[in-house]
PDB file of N, CA and C in Angstrom:
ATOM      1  N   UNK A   1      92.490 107.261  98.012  1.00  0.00           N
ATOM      2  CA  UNK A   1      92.058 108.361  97.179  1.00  0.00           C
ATOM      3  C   UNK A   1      90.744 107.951  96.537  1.00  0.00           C
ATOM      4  N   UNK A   2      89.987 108.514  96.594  1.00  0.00           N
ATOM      5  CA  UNK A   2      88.000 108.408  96.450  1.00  0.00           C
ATOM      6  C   UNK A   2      88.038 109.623  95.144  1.00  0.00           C
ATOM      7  N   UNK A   3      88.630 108.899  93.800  1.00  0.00           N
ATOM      8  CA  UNK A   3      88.388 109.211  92.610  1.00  0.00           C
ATOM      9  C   UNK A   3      88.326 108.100  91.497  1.00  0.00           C
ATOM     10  N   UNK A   4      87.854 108.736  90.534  1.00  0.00           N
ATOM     11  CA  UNK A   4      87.565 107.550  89.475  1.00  0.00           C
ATOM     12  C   UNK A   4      88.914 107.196  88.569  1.00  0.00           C
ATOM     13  N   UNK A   5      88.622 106.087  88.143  1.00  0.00           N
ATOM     14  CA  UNK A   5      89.871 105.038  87.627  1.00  0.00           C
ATOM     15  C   UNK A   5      90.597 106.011  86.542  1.00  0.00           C
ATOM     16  N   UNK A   6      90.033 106.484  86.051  1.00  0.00           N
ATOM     17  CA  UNK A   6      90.763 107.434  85.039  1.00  0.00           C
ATOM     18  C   UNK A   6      91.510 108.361  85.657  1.00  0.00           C
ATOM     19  N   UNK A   7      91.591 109.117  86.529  1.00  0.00           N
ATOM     20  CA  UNK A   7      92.410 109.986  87.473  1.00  0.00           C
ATOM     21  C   UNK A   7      93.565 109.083  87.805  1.00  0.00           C
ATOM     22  N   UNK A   8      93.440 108.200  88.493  1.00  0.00           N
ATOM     23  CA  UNK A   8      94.262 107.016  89.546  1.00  0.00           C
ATOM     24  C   UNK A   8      95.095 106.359  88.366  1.00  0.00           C
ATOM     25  N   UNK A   9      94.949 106.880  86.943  1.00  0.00           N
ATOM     26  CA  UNK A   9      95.877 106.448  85.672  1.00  0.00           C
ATOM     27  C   UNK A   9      96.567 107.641  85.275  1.00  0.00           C
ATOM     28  N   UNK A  10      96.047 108.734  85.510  1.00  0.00           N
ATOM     29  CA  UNK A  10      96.880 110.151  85.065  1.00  0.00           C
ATOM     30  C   UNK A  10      98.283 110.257  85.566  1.00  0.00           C
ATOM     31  N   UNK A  11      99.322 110.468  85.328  1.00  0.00           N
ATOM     32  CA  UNK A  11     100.313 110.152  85.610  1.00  0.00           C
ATOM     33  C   UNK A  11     100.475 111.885  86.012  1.00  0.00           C
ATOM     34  N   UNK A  12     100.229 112.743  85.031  1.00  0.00           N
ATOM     35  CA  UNK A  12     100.451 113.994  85.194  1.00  0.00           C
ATOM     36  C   UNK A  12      99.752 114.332  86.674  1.00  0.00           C
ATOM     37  N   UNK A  13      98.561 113.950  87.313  1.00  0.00           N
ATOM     38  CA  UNK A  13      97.755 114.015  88.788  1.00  0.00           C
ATOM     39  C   UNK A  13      98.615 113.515  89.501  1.00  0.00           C
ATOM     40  N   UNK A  14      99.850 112.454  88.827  1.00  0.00           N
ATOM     41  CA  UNK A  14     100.220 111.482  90.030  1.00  0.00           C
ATOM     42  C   UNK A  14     101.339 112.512  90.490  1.00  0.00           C
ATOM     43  N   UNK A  15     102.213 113.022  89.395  1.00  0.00           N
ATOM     44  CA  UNK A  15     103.332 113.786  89.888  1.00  0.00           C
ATOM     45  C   UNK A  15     102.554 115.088  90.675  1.00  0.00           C
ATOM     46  N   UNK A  16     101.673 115.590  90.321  1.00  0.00           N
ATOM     47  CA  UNK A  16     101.665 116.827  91.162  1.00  0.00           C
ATOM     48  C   UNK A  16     100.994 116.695  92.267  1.00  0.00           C
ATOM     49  N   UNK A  17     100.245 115.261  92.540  1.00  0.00           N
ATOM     50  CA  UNK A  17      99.820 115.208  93.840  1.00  0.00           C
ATOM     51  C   UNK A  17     101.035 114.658  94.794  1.00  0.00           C
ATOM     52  N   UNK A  18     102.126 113.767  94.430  1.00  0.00           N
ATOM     53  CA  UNK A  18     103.327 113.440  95.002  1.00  0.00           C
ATOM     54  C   UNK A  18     103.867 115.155  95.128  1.00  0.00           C
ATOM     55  N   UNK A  19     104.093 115.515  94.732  1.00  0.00           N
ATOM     56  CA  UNK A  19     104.815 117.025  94.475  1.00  0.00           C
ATOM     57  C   UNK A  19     104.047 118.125  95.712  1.00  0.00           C
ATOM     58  N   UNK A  20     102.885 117.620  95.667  1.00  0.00           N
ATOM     59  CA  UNK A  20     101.993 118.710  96.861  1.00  0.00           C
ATOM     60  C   UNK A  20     101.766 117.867  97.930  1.00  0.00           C
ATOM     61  N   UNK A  21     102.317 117.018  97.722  1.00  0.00           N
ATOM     62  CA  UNK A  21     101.998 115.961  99.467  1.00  0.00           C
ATOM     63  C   UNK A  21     103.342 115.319  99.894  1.00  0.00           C
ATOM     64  N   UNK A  22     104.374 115.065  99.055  1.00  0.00           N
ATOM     65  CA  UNK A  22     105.296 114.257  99.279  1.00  0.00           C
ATOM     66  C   UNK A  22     105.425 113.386 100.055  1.00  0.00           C
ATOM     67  N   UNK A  23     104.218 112.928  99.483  1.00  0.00           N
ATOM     68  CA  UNK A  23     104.086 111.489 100.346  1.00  0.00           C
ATOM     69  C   UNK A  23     103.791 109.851  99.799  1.00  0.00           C
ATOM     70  N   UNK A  24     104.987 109.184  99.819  1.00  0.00           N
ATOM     71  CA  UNK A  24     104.942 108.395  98.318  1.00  0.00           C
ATOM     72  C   UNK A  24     104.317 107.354  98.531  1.00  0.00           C
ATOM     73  N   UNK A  25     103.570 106.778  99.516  1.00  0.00           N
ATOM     74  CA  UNK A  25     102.504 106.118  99.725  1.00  0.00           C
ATOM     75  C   UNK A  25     101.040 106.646  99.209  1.00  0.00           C
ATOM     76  N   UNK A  26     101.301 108.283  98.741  1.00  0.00           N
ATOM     77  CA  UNK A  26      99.909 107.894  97.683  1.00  0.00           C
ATOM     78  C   UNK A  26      99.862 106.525  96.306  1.00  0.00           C
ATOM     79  N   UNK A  27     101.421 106.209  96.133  1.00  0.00           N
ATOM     80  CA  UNK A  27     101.264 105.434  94.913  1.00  0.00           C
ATOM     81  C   UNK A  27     100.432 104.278  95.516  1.00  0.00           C
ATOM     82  N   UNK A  28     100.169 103.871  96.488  1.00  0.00           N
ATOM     83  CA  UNK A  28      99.357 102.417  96.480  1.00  0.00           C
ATOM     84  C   UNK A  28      97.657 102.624  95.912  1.00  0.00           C
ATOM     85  N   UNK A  29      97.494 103.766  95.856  1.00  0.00           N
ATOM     86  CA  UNK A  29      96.106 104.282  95.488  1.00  0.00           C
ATOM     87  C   UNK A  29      95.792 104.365  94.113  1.00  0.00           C
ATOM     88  N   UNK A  30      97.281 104.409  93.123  1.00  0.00           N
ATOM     89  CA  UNK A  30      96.912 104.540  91.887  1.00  0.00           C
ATOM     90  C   UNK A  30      96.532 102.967  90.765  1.00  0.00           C
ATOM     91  N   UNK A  31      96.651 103.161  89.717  1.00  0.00           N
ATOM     92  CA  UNK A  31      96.399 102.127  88.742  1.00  0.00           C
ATOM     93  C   UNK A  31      97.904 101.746  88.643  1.00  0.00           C
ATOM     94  N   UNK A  32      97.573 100.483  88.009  1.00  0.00           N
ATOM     95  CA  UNK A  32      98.512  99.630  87.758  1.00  0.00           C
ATOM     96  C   UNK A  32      99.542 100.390  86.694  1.00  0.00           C
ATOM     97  N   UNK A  33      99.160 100.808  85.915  1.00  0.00           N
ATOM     98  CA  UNK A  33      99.429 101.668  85.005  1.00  0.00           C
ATOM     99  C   UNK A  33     100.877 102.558  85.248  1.00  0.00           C
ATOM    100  N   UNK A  34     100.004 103.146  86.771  1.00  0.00           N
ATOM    101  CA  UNK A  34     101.508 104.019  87.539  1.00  0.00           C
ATOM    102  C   UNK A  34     102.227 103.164  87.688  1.00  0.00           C
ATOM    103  N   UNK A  35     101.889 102.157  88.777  1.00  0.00           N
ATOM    104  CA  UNK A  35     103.023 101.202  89.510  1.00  0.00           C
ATOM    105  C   UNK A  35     104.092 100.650  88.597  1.00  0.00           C
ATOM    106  N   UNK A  36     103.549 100.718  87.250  1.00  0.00           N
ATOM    107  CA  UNK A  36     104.749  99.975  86.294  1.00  0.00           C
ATOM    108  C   UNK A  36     105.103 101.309  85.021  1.00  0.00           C
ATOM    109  N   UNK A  37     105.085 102.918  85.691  1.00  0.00           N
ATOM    110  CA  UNK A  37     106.005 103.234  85.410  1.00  0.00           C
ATOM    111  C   UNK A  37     107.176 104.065  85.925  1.00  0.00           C
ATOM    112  N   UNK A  38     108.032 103.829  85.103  1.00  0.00           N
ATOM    113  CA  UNK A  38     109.486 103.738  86.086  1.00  0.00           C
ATOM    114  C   UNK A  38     109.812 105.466  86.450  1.00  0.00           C
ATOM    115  N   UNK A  39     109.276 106.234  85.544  1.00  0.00           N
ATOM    116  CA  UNK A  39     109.667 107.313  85.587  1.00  0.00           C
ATOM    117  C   UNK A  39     108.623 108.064  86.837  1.00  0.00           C
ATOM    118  N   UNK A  40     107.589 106.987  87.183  1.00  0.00           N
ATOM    119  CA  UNK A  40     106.621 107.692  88.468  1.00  0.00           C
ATOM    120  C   UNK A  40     107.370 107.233  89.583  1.00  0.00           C
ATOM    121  N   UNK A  41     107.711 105.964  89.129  1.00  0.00           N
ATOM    122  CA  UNK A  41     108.119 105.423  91.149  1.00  0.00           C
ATOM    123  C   UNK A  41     109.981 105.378  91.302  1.00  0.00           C
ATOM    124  N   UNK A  42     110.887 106.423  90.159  1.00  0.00           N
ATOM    125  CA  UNK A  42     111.885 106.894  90.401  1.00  0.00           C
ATOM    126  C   UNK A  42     111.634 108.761  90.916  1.00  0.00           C
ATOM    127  N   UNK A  43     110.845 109.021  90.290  1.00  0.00           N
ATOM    128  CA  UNK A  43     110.097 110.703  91.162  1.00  0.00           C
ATOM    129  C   UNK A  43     109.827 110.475  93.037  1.00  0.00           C
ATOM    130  N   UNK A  44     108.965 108.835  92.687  1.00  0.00           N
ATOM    131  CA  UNK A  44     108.623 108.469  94.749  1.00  0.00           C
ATOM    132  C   UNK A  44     109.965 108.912  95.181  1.00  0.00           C
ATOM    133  N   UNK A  45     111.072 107.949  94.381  1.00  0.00           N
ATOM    134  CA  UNK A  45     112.410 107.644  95.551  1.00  0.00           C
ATOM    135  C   UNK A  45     113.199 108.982  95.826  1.00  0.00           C
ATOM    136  N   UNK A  46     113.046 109.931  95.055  1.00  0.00           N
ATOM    137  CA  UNK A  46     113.414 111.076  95.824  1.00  0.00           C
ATOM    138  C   UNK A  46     112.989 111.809  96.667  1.00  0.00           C
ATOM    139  N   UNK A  47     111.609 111.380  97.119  1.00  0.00           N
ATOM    140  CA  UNK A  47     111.131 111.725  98.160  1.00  0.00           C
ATOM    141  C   UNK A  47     110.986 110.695  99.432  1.00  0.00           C
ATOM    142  N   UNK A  48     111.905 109.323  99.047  1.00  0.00           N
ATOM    143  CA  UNK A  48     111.843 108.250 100.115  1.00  0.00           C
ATOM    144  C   UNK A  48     112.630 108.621 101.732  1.00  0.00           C
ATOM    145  N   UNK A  49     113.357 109.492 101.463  1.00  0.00           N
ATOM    146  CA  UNK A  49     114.232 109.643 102.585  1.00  0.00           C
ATOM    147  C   UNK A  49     113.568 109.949 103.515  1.00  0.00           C
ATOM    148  N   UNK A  50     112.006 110.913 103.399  1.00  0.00           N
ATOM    149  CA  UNK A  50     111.297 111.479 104.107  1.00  0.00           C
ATOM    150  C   UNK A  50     110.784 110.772 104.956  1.00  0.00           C
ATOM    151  N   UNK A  51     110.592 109.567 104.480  1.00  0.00           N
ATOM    152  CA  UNK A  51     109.790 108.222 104.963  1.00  0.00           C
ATOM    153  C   UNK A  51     111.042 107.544 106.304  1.00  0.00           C
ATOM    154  N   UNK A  52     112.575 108.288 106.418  1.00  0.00           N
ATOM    155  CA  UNK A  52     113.383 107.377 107.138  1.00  0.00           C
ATOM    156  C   UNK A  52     112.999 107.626 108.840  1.00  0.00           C
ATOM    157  N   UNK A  53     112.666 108.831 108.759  1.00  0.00           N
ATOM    158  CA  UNK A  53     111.857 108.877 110.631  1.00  0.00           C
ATOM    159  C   UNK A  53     110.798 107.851 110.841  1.00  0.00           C
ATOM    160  N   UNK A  54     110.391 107.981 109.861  1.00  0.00           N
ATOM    161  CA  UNK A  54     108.918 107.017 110.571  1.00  0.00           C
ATOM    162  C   UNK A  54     109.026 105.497 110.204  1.00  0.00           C
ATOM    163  N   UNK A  55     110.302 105.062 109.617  1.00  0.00           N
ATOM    164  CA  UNK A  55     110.793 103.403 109.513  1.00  0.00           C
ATOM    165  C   UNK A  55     110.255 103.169 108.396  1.00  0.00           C
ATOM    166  N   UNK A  56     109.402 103.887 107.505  1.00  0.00           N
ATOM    167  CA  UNK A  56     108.941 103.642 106.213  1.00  0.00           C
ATOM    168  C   UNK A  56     109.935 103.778 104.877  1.00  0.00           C
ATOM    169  N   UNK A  57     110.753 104.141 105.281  1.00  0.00           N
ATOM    170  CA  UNK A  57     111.790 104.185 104.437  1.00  0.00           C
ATOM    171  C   UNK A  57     111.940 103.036 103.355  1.00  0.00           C
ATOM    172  N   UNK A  58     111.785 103.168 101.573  1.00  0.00           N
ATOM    173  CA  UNK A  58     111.878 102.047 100.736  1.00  0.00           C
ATOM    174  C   UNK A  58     110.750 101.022 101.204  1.00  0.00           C
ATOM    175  N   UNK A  59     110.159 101.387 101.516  1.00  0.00           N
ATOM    176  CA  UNK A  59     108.955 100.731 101.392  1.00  0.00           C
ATOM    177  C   UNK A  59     107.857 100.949 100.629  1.00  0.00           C
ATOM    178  N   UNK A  60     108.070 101.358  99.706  1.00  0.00           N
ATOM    179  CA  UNK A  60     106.895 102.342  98.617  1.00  0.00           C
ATOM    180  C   UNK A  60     107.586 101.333  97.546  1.00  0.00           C
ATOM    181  N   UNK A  61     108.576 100.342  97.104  1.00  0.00           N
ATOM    182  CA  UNK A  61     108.334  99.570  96.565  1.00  0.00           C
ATOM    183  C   UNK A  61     107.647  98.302  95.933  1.00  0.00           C
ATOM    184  N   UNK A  62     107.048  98.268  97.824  1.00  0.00           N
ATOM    185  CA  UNK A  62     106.468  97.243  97.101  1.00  0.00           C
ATOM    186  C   UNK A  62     105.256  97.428  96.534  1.00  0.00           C
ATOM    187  N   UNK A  63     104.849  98.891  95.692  1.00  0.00           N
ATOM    188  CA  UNK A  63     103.426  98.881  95.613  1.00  0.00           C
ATOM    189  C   UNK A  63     104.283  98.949  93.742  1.00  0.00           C
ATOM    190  N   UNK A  64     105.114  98.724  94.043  1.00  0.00           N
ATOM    191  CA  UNK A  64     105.894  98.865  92.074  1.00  0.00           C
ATOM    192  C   UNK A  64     105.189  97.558  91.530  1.00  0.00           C
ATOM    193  N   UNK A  65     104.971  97.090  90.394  1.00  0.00           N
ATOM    194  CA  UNK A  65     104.875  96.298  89.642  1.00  0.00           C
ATOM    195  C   UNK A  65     105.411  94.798  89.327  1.00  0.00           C
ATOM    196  N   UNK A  66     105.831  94.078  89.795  1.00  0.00           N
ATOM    197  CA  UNK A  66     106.585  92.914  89.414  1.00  0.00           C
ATOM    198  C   UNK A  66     107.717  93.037  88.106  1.00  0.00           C
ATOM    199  N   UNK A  67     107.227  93.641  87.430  1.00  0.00           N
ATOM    200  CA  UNK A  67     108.053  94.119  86.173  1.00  0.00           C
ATOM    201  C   UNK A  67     109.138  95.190  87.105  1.00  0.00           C
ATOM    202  N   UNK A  68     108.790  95.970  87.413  1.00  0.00           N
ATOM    203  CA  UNK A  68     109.945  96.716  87.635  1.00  0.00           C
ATOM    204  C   UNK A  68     110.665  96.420  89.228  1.00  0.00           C
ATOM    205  N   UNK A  69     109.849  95.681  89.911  1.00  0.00           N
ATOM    206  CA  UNK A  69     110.669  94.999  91.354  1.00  0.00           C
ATOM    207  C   UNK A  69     111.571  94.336  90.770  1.00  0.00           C
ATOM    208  N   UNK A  70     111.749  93.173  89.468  1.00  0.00           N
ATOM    209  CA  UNK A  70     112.217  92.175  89.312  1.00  0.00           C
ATOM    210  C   UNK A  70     113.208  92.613  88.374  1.00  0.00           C
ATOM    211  N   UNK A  71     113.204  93.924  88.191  1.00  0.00           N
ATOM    212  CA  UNK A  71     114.649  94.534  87.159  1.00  0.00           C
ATOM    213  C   UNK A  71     115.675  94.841  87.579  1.00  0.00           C
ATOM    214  N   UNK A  72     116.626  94.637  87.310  1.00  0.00           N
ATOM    215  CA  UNK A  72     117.716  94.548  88.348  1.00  0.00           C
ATOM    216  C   UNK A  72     118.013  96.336  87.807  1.00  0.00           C
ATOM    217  N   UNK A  73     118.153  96.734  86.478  1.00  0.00           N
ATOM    218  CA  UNK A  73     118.471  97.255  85.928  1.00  0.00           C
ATOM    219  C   UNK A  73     117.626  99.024  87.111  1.00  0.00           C
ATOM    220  N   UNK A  74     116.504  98.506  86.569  1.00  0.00           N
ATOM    221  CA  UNK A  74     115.604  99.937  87.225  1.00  0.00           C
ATOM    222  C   UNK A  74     116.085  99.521  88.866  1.00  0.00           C
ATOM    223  N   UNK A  75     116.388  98.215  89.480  1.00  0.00           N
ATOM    224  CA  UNK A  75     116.763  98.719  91.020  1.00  0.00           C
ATOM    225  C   UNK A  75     118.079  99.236  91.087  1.00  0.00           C
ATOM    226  N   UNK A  76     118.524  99.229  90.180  1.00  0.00           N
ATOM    227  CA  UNK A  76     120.045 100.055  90.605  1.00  0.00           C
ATOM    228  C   UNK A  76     120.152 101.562  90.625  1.00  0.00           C
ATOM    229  N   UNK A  77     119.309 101.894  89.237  1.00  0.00           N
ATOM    230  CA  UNK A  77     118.598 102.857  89.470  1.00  0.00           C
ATOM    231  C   UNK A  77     118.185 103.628  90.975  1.00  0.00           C
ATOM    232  N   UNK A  78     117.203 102.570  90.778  1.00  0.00           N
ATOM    233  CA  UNK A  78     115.730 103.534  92.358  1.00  0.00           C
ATOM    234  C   UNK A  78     117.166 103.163  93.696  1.00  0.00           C
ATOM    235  N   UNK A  79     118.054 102.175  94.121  1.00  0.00           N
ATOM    236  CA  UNK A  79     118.891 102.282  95.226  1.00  0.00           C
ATOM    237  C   UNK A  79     119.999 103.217  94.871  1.00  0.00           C
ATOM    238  N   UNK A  80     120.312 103.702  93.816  1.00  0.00           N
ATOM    239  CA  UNK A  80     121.277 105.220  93.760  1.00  0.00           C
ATOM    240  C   UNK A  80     120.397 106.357  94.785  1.00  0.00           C
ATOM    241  N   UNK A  81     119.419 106.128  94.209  1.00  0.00           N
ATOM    242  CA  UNK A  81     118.383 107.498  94.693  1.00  0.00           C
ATOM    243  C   UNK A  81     117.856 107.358  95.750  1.00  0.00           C
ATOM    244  N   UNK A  82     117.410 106.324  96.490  1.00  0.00           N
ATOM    245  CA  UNK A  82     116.017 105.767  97.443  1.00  0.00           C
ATOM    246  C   UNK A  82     117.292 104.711  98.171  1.00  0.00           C
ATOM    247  N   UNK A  83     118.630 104.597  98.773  1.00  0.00           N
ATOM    248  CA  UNK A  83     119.563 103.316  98.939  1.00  0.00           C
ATOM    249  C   UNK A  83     118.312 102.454 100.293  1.00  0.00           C
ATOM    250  N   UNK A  84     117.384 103.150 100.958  1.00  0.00           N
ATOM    251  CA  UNK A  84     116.827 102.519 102.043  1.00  0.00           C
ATOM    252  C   UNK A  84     115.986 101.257 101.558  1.00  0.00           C
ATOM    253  N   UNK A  85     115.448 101.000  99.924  1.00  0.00           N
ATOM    254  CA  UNK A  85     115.214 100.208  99.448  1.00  0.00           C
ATOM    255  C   UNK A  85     115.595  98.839  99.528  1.00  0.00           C
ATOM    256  N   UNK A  86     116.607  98.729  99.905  1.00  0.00           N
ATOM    257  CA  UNK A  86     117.614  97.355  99.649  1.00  0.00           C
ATOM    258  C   UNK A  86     116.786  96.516 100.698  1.00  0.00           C
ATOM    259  N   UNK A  87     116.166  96.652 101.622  1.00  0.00           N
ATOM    260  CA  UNK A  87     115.430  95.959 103.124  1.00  0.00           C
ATOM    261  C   UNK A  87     114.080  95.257 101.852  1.00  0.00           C
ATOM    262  N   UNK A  88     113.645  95.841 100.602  1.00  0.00           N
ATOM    263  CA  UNK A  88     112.523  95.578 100.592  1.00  0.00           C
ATOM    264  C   UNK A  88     112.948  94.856  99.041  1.00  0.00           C
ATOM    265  N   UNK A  89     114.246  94.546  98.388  1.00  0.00           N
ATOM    266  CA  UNK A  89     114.301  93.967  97.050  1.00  0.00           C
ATOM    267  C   UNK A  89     114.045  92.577  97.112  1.00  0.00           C
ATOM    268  N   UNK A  90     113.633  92.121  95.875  1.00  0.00           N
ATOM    269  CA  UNK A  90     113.326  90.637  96.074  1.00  0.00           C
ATOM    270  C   UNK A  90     114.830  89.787  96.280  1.00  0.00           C
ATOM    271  N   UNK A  91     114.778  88.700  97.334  1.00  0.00           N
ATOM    272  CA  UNK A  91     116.264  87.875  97.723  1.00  0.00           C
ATOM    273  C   UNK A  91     117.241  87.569  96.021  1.00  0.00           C
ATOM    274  N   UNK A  92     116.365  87.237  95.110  1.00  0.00           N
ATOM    275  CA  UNK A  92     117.263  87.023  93.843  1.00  0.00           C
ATOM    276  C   UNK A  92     117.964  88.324  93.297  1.00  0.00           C
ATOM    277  N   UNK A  93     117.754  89.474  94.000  1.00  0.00           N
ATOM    278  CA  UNK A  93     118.140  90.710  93.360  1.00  0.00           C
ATOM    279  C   UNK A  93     119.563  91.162  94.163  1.00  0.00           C
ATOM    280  N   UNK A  94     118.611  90.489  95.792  1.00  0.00           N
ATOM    281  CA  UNK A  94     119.865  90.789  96.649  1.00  0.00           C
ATOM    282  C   UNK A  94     121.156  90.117  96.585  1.00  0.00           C
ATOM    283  N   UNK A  95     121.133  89.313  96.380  1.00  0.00           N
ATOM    284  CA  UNK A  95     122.306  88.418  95.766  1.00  0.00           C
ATOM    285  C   UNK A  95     123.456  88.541  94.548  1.00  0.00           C
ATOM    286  N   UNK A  96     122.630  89.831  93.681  1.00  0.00           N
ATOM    287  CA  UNK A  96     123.321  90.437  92.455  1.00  0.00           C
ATOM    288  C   UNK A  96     124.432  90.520  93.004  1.00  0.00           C
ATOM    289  N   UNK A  97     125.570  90.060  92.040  1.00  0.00           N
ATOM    290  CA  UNK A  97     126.863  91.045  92.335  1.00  0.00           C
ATOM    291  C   UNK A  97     126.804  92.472  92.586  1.00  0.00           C
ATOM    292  N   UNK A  98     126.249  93.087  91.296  1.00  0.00           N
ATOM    293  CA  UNK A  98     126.401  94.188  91.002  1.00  0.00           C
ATOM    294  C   UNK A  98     125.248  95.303  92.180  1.00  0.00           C
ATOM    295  N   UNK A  99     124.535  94.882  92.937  1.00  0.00           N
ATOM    296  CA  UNK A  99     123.173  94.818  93.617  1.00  0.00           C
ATOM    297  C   UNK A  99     123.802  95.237  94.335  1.00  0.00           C
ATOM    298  N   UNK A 100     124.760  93.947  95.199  1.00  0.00           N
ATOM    299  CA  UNK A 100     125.536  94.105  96.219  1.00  0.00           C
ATOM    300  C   UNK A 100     127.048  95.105  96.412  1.00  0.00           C
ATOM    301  N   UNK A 101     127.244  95.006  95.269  1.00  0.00           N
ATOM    302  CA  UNK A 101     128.577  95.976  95.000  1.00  0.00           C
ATOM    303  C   UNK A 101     127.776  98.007  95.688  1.00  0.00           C
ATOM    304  N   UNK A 102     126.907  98.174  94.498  1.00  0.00           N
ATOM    305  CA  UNK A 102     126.088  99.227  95.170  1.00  0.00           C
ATOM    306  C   UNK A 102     126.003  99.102  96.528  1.00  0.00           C
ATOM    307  N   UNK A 103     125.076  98.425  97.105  1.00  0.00           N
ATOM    308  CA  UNK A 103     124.872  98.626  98.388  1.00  0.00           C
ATOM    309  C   UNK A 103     125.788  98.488  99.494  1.00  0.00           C
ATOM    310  N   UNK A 104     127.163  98.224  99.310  1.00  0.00           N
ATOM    311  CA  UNK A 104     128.503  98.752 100.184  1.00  0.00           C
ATOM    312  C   UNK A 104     128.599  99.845 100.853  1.00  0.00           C
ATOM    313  N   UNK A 105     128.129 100.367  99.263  1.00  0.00           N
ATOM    314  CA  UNK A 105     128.053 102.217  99.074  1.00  0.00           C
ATOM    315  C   UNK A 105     127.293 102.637  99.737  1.00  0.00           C
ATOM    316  N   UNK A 106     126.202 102.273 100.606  1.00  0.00           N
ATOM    317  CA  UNK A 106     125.495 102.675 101.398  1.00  0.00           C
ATOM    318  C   UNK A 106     125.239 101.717 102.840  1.00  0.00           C
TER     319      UNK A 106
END
């Protein structure tokens, strides 16, 4: 996306350009800003499924933040919503009990 840094931080641009493209690989284009918040890249994961034809599926994580890859809390979260995620959590997450208990479920 060939706009200036202040746009690529608007969060309000971010949802309605996800919303008119549904395509959650625009998040690698935005500011850091987005990537670490939770309420932008839990909006991606309902549009992750879209991504399961083309093998992209949960792969729009890894453009999340370290802060919120490394929460166990927000991945239980984003794998209720987005379960194709689990291929892309960090190994200390995968190992959760509770990580793993979820992902049975799917």
């Amino acid at each position: 996306i060939y706009c200036n840094e202040k746009i690529k931080s608007d969060l309000n641009f971010f949802f309605e350009l996800l919303e008119f493209t549904k395509d959650t690989f625009i998040l690698e284009y935005f500011s850091d800003k987005i990537k670490d918040n939770e309420s932008a890249l839990l909006e991606c994961a309902k549009y992750d499924g879209m991504n399961y034809t083309t093998g992209k599926a949960g792969g729009i994580i890894k453009f999340a933040s370290d802060r919120l890859k490394n929460s166990k809390e927000f991945m239980l979260k984003f794998i209720k919503i987005a379960p194709y995620v689990l291929d892309y959590i960090p190994k200390e997450l995968a190992k959760d009990k509770d990580i793993k208990l979820l992902a049975k479920k799917y």
